[in-house]
PDB file of N, CA and C in Angstrom:
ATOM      1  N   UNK A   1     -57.597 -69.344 -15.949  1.00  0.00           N
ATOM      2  CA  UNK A   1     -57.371 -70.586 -16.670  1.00  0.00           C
ATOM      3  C   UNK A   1     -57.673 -70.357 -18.145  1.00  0.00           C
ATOM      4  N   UNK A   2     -56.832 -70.754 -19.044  1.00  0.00           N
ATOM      5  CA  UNK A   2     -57.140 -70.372 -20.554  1.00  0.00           C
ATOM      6  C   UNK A   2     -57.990 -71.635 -21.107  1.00  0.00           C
ATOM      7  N   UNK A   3     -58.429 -71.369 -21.840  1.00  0.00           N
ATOM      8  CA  UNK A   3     -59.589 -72.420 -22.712  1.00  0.00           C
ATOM      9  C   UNK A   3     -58.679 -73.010 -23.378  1.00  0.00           C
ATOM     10  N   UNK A   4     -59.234 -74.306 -23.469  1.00  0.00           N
ATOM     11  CA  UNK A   4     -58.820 -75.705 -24.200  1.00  0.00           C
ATOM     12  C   UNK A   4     -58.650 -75.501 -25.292  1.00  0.00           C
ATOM     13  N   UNK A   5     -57.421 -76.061 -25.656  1.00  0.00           N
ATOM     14  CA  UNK A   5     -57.238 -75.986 -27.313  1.00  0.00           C
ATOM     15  C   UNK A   5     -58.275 -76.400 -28.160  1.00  0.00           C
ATOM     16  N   UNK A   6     -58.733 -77.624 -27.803  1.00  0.00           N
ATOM     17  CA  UNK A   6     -59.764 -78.492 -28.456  1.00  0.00           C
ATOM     18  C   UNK A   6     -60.809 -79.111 -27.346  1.00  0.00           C
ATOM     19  N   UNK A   7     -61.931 -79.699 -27.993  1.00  0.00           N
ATOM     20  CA  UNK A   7     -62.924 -79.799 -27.220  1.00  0.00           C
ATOM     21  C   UNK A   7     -62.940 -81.549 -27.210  1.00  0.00           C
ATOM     22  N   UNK A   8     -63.944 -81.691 -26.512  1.00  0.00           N
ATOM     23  CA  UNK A   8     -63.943 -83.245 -25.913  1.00  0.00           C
ATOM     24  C   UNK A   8     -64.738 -83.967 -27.117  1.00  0.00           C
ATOM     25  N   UNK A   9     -65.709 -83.166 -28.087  1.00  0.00           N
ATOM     26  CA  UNK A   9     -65.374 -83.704 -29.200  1.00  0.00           C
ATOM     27  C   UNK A   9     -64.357 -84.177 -30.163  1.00  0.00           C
ATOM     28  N   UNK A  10     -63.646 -83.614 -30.373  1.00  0.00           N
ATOM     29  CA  UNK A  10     -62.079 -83.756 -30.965  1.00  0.00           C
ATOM     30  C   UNK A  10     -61.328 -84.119 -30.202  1.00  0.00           C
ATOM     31  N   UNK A  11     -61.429 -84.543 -28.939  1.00  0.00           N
ATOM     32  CA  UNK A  11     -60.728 -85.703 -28.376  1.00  0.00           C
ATOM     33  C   UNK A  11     -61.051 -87.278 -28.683  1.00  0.00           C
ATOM     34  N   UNK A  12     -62.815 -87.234 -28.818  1.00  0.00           N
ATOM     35  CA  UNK A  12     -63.441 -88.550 -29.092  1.00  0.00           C
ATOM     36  C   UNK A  12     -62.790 -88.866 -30.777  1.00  0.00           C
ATOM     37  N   UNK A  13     -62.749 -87.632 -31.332  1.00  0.00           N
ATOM     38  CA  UNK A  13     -62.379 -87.628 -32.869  1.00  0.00           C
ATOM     39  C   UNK A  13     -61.051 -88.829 -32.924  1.00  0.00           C
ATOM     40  N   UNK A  14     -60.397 -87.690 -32.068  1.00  0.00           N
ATOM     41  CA  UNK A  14     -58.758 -88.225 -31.877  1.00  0.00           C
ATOM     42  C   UNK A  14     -58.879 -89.918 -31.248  1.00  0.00           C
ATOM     43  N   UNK A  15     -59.182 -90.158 -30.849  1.00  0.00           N
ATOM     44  CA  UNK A  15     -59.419 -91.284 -30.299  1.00  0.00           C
ATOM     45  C   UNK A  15     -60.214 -92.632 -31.143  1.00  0.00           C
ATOM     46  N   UNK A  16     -61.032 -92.254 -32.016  1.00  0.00           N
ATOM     47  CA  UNK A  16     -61.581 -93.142 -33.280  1.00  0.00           C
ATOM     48  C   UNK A  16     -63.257 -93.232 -32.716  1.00  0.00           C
ATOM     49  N   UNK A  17     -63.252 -92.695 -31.808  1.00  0.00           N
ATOM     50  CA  UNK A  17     -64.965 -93.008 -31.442  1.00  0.00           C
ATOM     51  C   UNK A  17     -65.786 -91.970 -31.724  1.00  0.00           C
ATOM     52  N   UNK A  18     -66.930 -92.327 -32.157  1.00  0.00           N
ATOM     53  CA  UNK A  18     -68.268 -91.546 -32.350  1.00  0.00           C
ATOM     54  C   UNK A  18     -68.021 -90.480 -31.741  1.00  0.00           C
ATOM     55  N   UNK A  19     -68.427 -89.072 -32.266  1.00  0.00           N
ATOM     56  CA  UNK A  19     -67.920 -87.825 -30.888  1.00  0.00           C
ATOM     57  C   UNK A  19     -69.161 -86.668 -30.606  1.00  0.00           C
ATOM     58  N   UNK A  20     -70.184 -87.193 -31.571  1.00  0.00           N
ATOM     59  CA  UNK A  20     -71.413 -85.929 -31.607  1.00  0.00           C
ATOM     60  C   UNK A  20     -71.985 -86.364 -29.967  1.00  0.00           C
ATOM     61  N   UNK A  21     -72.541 -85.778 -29.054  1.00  0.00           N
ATOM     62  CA  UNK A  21     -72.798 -85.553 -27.564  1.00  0.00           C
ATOM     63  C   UNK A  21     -73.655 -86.471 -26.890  1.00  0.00           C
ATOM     64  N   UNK A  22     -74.098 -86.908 -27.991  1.00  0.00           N
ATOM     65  CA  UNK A  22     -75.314 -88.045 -26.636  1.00  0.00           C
ATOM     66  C   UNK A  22     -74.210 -89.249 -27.270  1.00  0.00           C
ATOM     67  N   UNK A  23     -73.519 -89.946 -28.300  1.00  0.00           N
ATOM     68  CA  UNK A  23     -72.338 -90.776 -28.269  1.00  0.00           C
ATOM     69  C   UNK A  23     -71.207 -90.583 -27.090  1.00  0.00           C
ATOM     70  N   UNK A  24     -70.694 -89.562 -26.812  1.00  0.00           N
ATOM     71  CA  UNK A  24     -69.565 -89.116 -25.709  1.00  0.00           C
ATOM     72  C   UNK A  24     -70.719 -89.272 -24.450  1.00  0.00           C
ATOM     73  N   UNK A  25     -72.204 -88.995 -24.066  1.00  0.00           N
ATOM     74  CA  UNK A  25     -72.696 -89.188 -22.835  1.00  0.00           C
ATOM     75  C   UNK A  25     -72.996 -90.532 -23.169  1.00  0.00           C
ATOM     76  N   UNK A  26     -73.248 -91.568 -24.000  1.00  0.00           N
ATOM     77  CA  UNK A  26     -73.662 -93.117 -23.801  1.00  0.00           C
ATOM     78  C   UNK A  26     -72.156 -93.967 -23.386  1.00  0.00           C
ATOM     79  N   UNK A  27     -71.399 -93.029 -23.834  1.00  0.00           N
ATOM     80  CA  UNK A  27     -69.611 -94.068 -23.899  1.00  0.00           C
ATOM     81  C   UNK A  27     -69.305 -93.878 -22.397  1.00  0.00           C
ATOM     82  N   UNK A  28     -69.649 -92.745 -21.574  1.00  0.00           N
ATOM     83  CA  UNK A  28     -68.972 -92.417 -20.444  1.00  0.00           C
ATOM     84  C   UNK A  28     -70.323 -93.014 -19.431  1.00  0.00           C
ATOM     85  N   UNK A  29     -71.647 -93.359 -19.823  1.00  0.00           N
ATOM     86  CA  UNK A  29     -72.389 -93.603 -19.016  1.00  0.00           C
ATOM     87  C   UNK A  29     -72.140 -94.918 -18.925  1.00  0.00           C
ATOM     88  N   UNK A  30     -71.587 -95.679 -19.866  1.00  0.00           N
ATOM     89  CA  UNK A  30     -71.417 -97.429 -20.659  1.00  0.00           C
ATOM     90  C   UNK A  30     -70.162 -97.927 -19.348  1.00  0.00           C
ATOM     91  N   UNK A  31     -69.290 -97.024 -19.120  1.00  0.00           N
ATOM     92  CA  UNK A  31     -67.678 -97.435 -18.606  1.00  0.00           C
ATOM     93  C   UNK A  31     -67.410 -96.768 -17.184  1.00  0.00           C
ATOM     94  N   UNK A  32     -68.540 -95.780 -16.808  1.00  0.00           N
ATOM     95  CA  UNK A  32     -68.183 -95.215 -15.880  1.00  0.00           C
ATOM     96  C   UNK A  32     -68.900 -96.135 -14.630  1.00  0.00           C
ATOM     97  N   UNK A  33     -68.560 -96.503 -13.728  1.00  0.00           N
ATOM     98  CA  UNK A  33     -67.451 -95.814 -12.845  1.00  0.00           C
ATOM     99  C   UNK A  33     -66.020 -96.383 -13.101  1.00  0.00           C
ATOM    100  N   UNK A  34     -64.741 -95.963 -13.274  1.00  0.00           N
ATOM    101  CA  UNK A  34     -63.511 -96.878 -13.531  1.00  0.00           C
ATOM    102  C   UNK A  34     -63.557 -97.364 -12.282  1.00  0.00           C
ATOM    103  N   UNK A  35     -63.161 -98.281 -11.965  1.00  0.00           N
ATOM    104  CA  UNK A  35     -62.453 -99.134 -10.895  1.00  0.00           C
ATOM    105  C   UNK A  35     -61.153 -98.102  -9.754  1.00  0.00           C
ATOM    106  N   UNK A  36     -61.708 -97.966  -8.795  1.00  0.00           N
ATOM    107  CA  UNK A  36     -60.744 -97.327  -7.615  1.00  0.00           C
ATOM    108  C   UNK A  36     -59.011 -97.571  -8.288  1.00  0.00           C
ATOM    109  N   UNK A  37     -58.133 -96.940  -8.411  1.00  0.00           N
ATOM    110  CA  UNK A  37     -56.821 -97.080  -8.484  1.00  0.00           C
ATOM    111  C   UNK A  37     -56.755 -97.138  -9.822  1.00  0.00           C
ATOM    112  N   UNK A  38     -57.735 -97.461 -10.738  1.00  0.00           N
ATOM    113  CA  UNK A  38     -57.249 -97.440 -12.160  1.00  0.00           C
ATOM    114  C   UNK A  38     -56.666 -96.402 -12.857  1.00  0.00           C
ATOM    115  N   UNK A  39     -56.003 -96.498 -14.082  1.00  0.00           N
ATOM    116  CA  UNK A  39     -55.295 -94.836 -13.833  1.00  0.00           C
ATOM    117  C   UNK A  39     -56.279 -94.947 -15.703  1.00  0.00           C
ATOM    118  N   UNK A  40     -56.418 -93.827 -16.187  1.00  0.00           N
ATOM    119  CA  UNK A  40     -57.608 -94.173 -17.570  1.00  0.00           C
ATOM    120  C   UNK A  40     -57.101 -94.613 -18.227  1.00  0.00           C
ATOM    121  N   UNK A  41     -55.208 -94.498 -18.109  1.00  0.00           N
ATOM    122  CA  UNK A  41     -55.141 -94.632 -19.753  1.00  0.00           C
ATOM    123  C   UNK A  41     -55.260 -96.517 -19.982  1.00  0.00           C
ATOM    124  N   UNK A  42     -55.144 -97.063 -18.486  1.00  0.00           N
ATOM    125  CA  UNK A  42     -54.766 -98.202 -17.982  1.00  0.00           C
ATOM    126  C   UNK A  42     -56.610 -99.089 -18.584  1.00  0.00           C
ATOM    127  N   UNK A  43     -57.474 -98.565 -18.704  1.00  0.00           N
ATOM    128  CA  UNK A  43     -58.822 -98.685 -18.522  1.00  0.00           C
ATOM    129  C   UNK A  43     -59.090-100.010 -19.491  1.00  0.00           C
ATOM    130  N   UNK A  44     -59.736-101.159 -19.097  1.00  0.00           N
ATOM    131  CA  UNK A  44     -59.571-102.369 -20.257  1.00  0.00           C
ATOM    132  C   UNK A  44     -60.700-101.837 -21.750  1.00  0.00           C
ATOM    133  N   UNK A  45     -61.224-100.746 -21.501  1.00  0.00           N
ATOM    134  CA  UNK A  45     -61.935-100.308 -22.701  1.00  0.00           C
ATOM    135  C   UNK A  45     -61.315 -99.604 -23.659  1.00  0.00           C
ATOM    136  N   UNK A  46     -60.097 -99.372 -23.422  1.00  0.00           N
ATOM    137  CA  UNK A  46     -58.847 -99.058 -24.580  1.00  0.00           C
ATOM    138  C   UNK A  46     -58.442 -99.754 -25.493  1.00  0.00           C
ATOM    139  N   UNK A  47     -58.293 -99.718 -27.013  1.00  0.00           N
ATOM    140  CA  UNK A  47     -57.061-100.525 -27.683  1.00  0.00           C
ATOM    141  C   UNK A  47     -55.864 -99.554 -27.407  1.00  0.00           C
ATOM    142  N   UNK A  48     -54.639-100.693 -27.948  1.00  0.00           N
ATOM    143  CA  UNK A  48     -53.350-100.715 -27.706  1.00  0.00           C
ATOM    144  C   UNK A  48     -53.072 -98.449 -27.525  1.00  0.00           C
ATOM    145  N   UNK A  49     -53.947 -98.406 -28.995  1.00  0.00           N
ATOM    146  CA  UNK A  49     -53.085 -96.987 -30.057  1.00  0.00           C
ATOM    147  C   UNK A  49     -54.265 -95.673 -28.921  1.00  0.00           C
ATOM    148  N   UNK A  50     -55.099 -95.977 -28.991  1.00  0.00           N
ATOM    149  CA  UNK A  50     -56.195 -95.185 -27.632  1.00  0.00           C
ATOM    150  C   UNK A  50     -55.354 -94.984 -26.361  1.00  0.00           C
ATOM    151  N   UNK A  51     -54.558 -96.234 -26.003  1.00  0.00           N
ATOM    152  CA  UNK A  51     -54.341 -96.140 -24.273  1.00  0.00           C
ATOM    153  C   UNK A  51     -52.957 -95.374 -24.556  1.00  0.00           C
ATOM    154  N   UNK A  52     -51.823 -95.942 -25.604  1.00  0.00           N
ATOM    155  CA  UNK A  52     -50.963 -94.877 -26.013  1.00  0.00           C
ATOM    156  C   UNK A  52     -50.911 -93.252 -25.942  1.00  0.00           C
ATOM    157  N   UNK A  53     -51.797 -93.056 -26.557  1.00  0.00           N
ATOM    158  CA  UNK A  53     -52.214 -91.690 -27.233  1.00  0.00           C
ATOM    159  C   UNK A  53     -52.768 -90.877 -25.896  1.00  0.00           C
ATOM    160  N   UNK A  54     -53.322 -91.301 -24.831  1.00  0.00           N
ATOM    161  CA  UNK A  54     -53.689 -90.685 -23.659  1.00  0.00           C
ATOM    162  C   UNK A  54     -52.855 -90.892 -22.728  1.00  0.00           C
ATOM    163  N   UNK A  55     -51.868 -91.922 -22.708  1.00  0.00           N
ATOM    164  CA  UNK A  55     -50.833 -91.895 -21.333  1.00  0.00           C
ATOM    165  C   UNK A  55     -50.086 -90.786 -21.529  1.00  0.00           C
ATOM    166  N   UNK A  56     -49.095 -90.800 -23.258  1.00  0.00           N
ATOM    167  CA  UNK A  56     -48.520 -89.515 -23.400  1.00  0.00           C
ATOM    168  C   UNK A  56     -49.224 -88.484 -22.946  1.00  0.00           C
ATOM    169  N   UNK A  57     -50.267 -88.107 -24.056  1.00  0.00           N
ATOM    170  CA  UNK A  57     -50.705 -86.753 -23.455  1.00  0.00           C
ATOM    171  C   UNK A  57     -50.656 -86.230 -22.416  1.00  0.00           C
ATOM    172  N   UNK A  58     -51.342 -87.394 -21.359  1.00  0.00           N
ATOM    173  CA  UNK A  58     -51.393 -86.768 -19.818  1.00  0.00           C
ATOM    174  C   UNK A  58     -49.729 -86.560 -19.366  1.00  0.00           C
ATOM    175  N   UNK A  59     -48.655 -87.513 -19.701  1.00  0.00           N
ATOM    176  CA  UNK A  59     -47.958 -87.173 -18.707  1.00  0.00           C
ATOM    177  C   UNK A  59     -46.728 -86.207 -19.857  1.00  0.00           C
ATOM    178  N   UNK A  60     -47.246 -85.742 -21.175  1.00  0.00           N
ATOM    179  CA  UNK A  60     -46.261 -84.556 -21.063  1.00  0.00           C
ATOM    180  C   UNK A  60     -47.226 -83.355 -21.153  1.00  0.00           C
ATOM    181  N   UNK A  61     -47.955 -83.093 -20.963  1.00  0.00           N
ATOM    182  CA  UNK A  61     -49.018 -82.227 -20.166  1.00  0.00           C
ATOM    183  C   UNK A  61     -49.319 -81.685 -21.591  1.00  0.00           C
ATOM    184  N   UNK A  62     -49.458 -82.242 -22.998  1.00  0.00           N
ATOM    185  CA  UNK A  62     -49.680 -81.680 -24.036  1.00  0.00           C
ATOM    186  C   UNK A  62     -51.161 -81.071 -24.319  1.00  0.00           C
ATOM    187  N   UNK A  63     -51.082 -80.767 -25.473  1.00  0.00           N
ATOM    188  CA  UNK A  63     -52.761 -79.296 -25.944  1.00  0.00           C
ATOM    189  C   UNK A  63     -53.789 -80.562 -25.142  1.00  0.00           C
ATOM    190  N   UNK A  64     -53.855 -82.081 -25.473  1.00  0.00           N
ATOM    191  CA  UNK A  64     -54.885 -82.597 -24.976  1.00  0.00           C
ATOM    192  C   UNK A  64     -54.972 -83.048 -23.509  1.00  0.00           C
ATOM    193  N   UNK A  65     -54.144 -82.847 -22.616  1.00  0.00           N
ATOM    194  CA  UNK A  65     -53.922 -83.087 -21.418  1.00  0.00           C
ATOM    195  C   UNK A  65     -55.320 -82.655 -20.697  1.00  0.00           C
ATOM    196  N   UNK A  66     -55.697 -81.328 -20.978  1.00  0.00           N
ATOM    197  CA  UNK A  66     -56.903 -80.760 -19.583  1.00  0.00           C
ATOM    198  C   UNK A  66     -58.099 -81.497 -20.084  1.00  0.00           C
ATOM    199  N   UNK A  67     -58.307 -82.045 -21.726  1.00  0.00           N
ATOM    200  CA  UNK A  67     -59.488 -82.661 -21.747  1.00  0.00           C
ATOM    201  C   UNK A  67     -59.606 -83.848 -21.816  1.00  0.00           C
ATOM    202  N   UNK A  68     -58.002 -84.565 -21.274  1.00  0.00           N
ATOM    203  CA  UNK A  68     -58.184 -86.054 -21.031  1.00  0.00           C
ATOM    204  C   UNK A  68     -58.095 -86.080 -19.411  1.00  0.00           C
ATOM    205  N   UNK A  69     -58.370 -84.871 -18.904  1.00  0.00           N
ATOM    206  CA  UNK A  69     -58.238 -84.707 -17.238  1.00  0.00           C
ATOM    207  C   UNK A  69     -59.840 -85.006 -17.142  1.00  0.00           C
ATOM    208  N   UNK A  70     -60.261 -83.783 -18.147  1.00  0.00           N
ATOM    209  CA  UNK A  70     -62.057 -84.431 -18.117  1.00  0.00           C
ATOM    210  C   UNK A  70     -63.018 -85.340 -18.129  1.00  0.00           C
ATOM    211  N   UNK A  71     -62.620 -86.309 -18.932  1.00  0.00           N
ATOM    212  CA  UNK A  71     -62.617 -87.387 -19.593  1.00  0.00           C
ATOM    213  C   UNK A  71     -62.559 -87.752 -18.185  1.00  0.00           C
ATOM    214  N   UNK A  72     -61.116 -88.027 -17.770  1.00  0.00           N
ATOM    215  CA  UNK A  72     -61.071 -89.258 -16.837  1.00  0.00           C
ATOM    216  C   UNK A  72     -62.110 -88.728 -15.396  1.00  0.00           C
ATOM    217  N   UNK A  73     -62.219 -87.456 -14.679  1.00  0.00           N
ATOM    218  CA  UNK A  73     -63.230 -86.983 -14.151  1.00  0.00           C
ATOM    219  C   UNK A  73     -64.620 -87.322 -14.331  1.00  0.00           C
ATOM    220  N   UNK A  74     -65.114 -87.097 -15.453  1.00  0.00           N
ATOM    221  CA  UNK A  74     -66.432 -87.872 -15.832  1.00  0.00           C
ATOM    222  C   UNK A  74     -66.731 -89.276 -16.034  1.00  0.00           C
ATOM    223  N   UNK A  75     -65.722 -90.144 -15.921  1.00  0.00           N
ATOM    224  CA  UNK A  75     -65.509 -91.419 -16.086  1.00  0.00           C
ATOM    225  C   UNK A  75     -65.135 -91.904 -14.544  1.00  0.00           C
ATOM    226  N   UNK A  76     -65.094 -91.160 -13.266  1.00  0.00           N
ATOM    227  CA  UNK A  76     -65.406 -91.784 -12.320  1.00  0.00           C
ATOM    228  C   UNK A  76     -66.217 -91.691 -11.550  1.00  0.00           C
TER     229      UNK A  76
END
């Protein structure tokens, strides 16, 4: 498996939220568990340009795809 283009910091970057490590562990401890069937990008803790920006990614499997796979993994 090749290493991530970018890290789950620079995903939080990309996304507009705080991204230094105990911010990314308070955001995912704050929202987690999602709700059974929710899909993330669907998640009501999104704005509009956030839930955008992660549906693409995931479904054209782009550079941020494996660390919005993470994301949503640690978020259930």
């Amino acid at each position: 498996m090749e290493k991530p283009v970018h890290t789950l910091s620079e995903l939080f970057e990309q996304l507009g939220l705080p991204s230094d490590s105990d911010a990314i562990e308070a955001f995912i401890a704050e929202h987690r568990p999602l709700p059974e069937g929710t899909r993330l990008p669907d998640a009501p803790f999104w704005n509009e340009s956030q839930r955008h920006f992660l549906k693409e990614e995931w479904e054209e499997d782009a550079d941020w795809a494996e660390l919005v796979d993470t994301l949503n993994n640690r978020l259930r």
